[in-house]
Protein backbone atom coordinates (compact mmCIF):
# COMPACT_ATOMS: atom_id res chain seq x y z
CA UNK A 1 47.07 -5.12 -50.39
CA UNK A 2 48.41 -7.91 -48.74
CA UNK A 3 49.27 -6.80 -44.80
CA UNK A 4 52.45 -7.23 -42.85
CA UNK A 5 53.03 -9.47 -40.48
CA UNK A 6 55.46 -9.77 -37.63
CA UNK A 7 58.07 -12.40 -36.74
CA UNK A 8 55.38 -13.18 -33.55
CA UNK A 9 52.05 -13.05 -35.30
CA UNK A 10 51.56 -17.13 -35.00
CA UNK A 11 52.10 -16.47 -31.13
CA UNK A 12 49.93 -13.55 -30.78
CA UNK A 13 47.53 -16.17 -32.49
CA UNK A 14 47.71 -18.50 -30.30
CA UNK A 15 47.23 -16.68 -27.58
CA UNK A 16 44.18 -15.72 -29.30
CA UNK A 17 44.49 -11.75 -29.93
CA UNK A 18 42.17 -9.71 -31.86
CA UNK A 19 44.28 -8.17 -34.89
CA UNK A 20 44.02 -4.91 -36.45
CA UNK A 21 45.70 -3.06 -39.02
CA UNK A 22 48.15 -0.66 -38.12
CA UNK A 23 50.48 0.85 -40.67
CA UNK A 24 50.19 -1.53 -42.74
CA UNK A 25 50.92 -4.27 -40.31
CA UNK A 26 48.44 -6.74 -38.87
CA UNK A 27 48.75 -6.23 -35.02
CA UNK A 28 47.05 -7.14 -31.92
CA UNK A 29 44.88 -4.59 -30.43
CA UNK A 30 43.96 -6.58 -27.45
CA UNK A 31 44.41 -10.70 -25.84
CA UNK A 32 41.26 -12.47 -24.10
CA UNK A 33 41.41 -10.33 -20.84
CA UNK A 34 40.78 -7.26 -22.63
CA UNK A 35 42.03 -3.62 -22.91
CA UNK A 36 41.47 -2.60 -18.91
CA UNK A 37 43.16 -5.63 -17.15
CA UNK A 38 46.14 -5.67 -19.91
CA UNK A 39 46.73 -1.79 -18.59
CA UNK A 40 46.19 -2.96 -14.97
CA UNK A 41 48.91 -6.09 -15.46
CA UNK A 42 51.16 -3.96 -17.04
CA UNK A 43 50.99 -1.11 -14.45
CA UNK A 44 51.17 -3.58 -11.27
CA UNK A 45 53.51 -6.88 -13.12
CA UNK A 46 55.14 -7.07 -16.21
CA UNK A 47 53.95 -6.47 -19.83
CA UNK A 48 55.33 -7.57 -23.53
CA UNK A 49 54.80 -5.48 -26.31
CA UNK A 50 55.68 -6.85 -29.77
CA UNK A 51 56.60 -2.74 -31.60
CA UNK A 52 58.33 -5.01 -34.26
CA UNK A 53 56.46 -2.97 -36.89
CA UNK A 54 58.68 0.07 -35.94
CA UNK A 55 61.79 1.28 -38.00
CA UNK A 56 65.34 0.40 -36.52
CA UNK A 57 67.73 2.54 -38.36
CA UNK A 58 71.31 1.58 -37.94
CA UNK A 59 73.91 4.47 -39.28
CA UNK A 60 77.57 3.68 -39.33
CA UNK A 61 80.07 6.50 -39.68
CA UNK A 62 83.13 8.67 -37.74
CA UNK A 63 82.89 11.75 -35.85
CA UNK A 64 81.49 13.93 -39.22
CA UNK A 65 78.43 11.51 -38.94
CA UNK A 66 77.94 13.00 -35.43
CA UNK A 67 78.24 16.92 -36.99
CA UNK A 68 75.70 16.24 -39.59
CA UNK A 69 73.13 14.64 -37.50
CA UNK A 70 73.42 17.65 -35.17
CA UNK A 71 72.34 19.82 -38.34
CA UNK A 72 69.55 17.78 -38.56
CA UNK A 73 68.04 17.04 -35.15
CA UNK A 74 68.47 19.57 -32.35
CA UNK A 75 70.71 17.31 -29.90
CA UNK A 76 74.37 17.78 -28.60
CA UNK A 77 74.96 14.46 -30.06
CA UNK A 78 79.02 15.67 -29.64
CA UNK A 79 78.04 15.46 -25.54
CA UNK A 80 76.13 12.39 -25.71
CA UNK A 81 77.77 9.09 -24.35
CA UNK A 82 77.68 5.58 -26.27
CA UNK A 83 74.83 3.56 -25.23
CA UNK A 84 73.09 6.70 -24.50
CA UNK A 85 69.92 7.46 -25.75
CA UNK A 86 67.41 10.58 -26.64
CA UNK A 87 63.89 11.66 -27.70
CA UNK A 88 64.25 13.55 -30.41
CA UNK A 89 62.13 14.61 -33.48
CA UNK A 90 62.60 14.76 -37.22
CA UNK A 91 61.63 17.97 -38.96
CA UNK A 92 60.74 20.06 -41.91
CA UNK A 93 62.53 23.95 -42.15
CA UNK A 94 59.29 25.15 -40.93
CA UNK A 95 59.98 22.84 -37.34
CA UNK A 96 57.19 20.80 -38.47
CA UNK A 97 57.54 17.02 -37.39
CA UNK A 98 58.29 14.65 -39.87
CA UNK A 99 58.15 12.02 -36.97
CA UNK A 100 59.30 11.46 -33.16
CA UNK A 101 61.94 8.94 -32.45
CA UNK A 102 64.45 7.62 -30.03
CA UNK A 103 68.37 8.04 -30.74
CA UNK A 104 71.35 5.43 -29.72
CA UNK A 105 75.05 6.70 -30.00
CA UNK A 106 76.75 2.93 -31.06
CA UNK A 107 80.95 2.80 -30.55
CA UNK A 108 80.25 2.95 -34.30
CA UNK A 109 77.78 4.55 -35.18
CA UNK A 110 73.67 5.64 -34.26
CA UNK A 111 70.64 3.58 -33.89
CA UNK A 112 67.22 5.49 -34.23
CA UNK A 113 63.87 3.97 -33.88
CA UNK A 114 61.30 5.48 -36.24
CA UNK A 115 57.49 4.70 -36.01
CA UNK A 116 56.16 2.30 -38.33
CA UNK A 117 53.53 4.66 -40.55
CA UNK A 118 56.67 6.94 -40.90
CA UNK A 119 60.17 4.53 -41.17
CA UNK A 120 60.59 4.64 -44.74
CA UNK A 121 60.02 8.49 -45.66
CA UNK A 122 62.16 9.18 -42.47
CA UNK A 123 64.68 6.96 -44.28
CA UNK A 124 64.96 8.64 -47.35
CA UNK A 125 64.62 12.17 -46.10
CA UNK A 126 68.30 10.98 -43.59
CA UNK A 127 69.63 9.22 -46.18
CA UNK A 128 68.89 12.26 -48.47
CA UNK A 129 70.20 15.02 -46.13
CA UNK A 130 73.23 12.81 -45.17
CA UNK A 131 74.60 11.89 -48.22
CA UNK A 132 76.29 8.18 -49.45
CA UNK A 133 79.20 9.06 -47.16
CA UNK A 134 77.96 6.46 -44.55
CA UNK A 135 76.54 2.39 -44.47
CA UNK A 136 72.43 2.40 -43.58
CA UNK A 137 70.60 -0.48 -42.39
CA UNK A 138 66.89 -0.65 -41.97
CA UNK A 139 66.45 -3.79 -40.49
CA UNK A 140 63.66 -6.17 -41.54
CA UNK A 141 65.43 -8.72 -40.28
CA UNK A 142 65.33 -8.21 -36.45
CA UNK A 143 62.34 -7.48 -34.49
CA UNK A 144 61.47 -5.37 -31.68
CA UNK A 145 60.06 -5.90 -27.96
CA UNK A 146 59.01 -4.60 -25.65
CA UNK A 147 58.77 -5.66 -21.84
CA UNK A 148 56.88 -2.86 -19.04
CA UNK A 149 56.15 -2.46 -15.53
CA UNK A 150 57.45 -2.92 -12.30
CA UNK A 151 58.11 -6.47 -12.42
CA UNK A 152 60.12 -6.29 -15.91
CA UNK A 153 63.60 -5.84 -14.64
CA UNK A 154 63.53 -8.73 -12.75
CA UNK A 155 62.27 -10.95 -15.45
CA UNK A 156 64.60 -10.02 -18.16
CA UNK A 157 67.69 -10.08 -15.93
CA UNK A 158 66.77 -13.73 -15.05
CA UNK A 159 66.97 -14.26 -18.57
CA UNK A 160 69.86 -11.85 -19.97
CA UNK A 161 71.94 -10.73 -16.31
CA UNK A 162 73.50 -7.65 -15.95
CA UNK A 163 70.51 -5.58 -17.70
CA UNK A 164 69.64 -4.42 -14.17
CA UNK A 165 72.23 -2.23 -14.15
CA UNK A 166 71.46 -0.31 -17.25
CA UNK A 167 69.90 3.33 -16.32
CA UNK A 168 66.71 4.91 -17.97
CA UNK A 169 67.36 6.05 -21.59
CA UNK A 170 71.03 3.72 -21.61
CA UNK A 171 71.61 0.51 -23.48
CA UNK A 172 74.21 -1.81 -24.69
CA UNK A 173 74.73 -4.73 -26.14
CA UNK A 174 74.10 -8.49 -24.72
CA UNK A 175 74.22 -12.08 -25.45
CA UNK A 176 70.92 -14.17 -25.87
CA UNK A 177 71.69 -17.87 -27.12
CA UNK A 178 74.82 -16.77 -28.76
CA UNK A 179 73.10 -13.97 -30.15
CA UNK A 180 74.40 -10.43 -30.01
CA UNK A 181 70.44 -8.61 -29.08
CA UNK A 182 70.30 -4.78 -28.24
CA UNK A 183 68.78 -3.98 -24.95
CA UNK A 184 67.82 -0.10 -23.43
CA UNK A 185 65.88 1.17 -20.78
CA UNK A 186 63.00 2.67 -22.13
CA UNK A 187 59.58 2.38 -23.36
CA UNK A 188 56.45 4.40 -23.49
CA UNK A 189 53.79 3.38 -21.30
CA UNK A 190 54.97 5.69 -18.11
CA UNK A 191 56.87 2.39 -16.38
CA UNK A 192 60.25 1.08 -15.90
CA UNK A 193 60.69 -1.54 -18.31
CA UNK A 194 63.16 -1.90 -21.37
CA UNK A 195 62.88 -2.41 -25.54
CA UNK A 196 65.11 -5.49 -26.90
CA UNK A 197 65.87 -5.50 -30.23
CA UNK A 198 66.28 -9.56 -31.06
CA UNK A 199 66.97 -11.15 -34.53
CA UNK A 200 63.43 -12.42 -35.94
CA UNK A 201 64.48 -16.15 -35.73
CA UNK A 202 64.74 -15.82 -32.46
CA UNK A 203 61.74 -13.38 -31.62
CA UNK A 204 59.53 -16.07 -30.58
CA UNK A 205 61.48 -18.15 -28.35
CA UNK A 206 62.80 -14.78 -26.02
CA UNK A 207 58.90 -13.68 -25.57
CA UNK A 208 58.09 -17.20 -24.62
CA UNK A 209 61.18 -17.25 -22.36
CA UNK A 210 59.83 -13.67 -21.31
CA UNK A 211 55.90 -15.92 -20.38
CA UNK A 212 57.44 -18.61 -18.56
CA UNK A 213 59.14 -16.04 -16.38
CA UNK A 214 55.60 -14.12 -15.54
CA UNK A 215 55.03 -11.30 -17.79
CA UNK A 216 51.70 -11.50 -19.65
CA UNK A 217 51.31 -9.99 -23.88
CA UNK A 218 49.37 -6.64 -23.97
CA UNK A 219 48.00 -5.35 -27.06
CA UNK A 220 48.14 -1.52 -28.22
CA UNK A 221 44.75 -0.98 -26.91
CA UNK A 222 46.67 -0.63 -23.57
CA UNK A 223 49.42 0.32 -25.14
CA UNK A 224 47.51 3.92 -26.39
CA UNK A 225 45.92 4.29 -22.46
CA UNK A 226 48.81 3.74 -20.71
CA UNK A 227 50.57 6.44 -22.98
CA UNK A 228 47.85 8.97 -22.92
CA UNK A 229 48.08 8.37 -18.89
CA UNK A 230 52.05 8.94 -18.80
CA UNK A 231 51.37 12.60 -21.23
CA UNK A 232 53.02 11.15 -23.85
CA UNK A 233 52.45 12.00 -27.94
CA UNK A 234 51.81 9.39 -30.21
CA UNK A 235 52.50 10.63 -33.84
CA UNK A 236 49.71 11.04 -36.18
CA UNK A 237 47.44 12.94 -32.80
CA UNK A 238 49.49 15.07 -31.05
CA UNK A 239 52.26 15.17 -33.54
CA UNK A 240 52.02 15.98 -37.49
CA UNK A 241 53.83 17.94 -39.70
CA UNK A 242 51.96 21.18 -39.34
CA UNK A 243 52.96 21.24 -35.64
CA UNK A 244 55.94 22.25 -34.56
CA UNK A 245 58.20 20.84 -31.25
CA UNK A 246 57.18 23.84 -28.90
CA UNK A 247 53.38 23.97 -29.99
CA UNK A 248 53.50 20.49 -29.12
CA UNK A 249 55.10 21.64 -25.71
CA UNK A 250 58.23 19.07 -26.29
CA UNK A 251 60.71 22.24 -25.61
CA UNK A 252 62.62 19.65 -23.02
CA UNK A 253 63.56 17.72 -26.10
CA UNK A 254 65.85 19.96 -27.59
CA UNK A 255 69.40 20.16 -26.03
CA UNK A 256 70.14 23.54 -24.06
CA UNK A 257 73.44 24.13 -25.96
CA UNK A 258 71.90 23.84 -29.16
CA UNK A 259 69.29 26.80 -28.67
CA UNK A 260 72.44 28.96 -28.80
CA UNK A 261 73.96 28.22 -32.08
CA UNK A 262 70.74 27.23 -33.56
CA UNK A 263 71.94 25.31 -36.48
CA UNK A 264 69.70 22.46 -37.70
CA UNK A 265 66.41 22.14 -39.71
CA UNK A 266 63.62 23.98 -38.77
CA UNK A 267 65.65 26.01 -36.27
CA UNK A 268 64.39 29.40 -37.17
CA UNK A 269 61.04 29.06 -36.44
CA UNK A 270 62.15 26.94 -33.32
CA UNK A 271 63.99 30.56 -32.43
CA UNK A 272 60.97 32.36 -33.39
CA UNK A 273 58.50 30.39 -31.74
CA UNK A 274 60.67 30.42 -28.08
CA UNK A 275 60.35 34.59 -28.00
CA UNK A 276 57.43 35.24 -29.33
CA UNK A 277 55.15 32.14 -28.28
CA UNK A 278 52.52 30.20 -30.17
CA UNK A 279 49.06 30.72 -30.66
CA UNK A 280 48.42 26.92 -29.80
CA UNK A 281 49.68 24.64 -27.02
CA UNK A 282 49.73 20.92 -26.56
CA UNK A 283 47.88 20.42 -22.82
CA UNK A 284 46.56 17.94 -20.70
CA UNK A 285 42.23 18.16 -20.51
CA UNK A 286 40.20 16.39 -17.67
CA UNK A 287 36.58 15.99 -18.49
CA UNK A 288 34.51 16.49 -15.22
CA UNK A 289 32.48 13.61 -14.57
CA UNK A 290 32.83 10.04 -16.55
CA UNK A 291 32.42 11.72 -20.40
CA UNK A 292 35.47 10.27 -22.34
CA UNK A 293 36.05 12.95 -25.22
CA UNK A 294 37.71 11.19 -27.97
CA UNK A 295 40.22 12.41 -30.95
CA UNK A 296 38.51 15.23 -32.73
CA UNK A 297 36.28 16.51 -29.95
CA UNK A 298 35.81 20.74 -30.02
CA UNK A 299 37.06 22.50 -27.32
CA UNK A 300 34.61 25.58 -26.46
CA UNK A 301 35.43 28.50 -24.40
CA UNK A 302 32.49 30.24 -21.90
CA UNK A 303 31.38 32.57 -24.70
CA UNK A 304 30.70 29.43 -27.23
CA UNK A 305 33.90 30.07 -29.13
CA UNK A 306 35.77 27.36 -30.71
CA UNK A 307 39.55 27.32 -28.97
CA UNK A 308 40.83 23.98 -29.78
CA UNK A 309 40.72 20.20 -30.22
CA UNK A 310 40.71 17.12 -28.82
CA UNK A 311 43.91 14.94 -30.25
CA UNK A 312 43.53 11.67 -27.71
CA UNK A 313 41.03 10.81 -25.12
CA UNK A 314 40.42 7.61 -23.02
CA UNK A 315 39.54 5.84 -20.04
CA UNK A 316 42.38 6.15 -17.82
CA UNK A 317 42.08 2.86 -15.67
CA UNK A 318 44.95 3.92 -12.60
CA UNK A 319 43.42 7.36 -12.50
CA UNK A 320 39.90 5.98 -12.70
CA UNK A 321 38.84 8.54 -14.48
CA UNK A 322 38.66 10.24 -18.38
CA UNK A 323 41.40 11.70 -19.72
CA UNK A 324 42.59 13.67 -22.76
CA UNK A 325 45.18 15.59 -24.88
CA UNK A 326 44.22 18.27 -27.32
CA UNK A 327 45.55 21.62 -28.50
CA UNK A 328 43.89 24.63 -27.45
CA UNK A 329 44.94 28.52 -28.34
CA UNK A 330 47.55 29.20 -26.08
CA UNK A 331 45.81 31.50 -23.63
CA UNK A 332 43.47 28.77 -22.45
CA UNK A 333 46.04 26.84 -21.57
CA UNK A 334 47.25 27.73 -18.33
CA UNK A 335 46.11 25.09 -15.43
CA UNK A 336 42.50 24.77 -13.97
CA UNK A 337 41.16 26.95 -17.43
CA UNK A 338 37.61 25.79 -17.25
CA UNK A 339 36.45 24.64 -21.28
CA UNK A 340 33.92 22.94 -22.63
CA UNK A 341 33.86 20.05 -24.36
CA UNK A 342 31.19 18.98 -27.52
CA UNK A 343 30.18 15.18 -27.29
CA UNK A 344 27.15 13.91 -28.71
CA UNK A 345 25.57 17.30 -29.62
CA UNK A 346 25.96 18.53 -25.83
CA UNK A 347 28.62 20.84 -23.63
CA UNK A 348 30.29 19.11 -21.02
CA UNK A 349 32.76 20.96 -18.26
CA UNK A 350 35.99 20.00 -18.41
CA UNK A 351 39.66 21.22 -16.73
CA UNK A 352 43.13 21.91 -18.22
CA UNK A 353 45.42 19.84 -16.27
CA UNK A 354 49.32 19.31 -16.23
CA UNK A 355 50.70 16.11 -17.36
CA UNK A 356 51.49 13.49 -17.02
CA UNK A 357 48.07 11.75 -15.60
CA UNK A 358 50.03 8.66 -13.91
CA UNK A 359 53.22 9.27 -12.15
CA UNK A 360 56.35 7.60 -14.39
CA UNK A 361 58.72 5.42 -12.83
CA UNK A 362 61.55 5.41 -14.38
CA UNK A 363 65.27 4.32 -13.21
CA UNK A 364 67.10 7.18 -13.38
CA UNK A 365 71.46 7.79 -13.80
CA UNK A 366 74.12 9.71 -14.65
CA UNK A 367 73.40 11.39 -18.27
């Protein structure tokens, strides 16, 4: 099966990255400097991230597109302002997740940004529950990047001005070389930094431009750690379709008004799930020591039970120490709970922490 490629695999080439494949695309895990110092670069400068492999789902309708979104994702989409933007999941009628994503209200329309294992199924299940009443684009013809860290506003405002005034979670539109290129403040690495969504032709030439000005290509090596340190899910670990939004602890995510009418998939067991709990949580695990636990360690309680398991687990280089995310039965999971975790055939202490790890730092508005 031949693998896909994205509009800047000859530059991630040259720049000499080690590839891997990643649904279905070949991708750069990591550049010559390596996992650690890409994390470090993008936490303390500027990082690019080329996420051109992820789904960018432009819907165009009137104000009945808004209404039947809202039956599908749990959002007061009727509240939320163009350029605006949400986390938001995708889900079965038993709340399980289909997939997370972001959501864009256009003048005309929505943008949503799908992972890439995920982009087509979520695009026929929409489509599907929408109906041929509105115009769909899945681009293939644009690509996606990403620039992170401290140093990122100042290096894409030198090149497209005016983005510095865009708040976290808010985009718009903007003019790169006579291009029209979609630009919000967001990511998912736990810094300020924003996701530009560029036609493919000219995908290349804005992450050089991006170089020139400083900021340095990072792989999704760092790309996983500096997520796992900012508590955030990546889909396929902490999220799947037998988990639900609030076992996943992602109650936040679902808009305040819509808990009282309660009308969209999966909002039942949502309503269920809110009064009478779950019997496992989503929570943040320290290993004591250096011990990195990694994706389907066992989670032991004092008495040798079995009470969860591990979903990610790293290195986390800015809190110099190991770090994880697993789900353990829900009363374990209040903070300081002292488990156990199984590597290599031996227990090993560890703590139930609150997340996130790192500290975000995000630019924050009006909603």
């Amino acid at each position: 099966m031949t693998k896909n490629k994205t509009a800047l695999f000859n530059l991630h080439q040259t720049n000499k990255a080690k590839f891997v494949e990643f649904a279905g695309y070949e991708m750069p895990i990591q550049y010559e400097k390596g996992i650690v110092e890409e994390h470090k670069i993008t936490r303390s400068a500027a990082g690019i991230f080329d996420v051109s492999h992820m789904g960018q789902l432009f819907i165009y309708g009137d104000n009945k597109l808004t209404e039947d979104l809202e039956k599908i994702f749990p959002l007061n989409l009727k509240e939320l302002k163009v350029f605006k933007s949400k986390y938001s999941f995708l889900m079965n009628d038993k709340a399980g997740i289909h997939d997370d994503l972001i959501i864009t209200k256009l003048e005309e329309g929505y943008l949503i940004i799908l992972n890439a294992a995920c982009k087509d199924d979520d695009f026929k299940i929409i489509k599907e529950l929408l109906g041929k009443n509105y115009k769909y684009e899945l681009k293939d013809d644009r690509s996606l990047v990403a620039i992170q860290g401290p140093n990122a506003v100042q290096i894409l405002n030198d090149i497209i001005p005016e983005v510095n005034k865009l708040n976290f979670m808010s985009g718009g539109w903007f003019n790169y070389l006579e291009n029209k290129i979609f630009v919000t403040r967001s990511g998912y690495t736990g810094e300020d930094g924003f996701e530009i969504s560029v036609p493919n032709s000219l995908a290349e030439k804005f992450t050089k431009d991006l170089m020139n000005k400083g900021a340095e290509l990072i792989g999704l090596g760092a790309r996983d750690t500096l997520r796992l340190e900012a508590g955030l899910c990546l889909y396929g670990h902490e999220l799947n379709i037998n988990l639900t939004p609030i076992e996943a602890n992602l109650n936040w995510a679902i808009s305040k008004s819509r808990l009282d009418d309660m009308n969209f998939i999966g909002s039942a067991i949502i309503k269920e799930q809110l009064s009478q709990g779950t019997k496992q949580l989503r929570v943040g695990i320290q290993p004591e020591g250096r011990i990195i636990a990694r994706e389907k360690t066992k989670i032991f309680n004092d008495k040798d039970q079995i009470i969860g398991e591990i979903t990610s687990g790293t290195f986390g280089p800015s809190v110099n120490g190991p770090i994880a995310m697993g789900y353990i039965d829900s009363e374990y999971s209040n903070k300081n709970s002292k488990i156990f975790l199984e590597i290599r055939g031996k227990k090993h202490p560890a703590n139930i922490c609150g997340l996130p790890f790192y500290k975000k730092s995000y630019v924050k508005g009006a909603a």
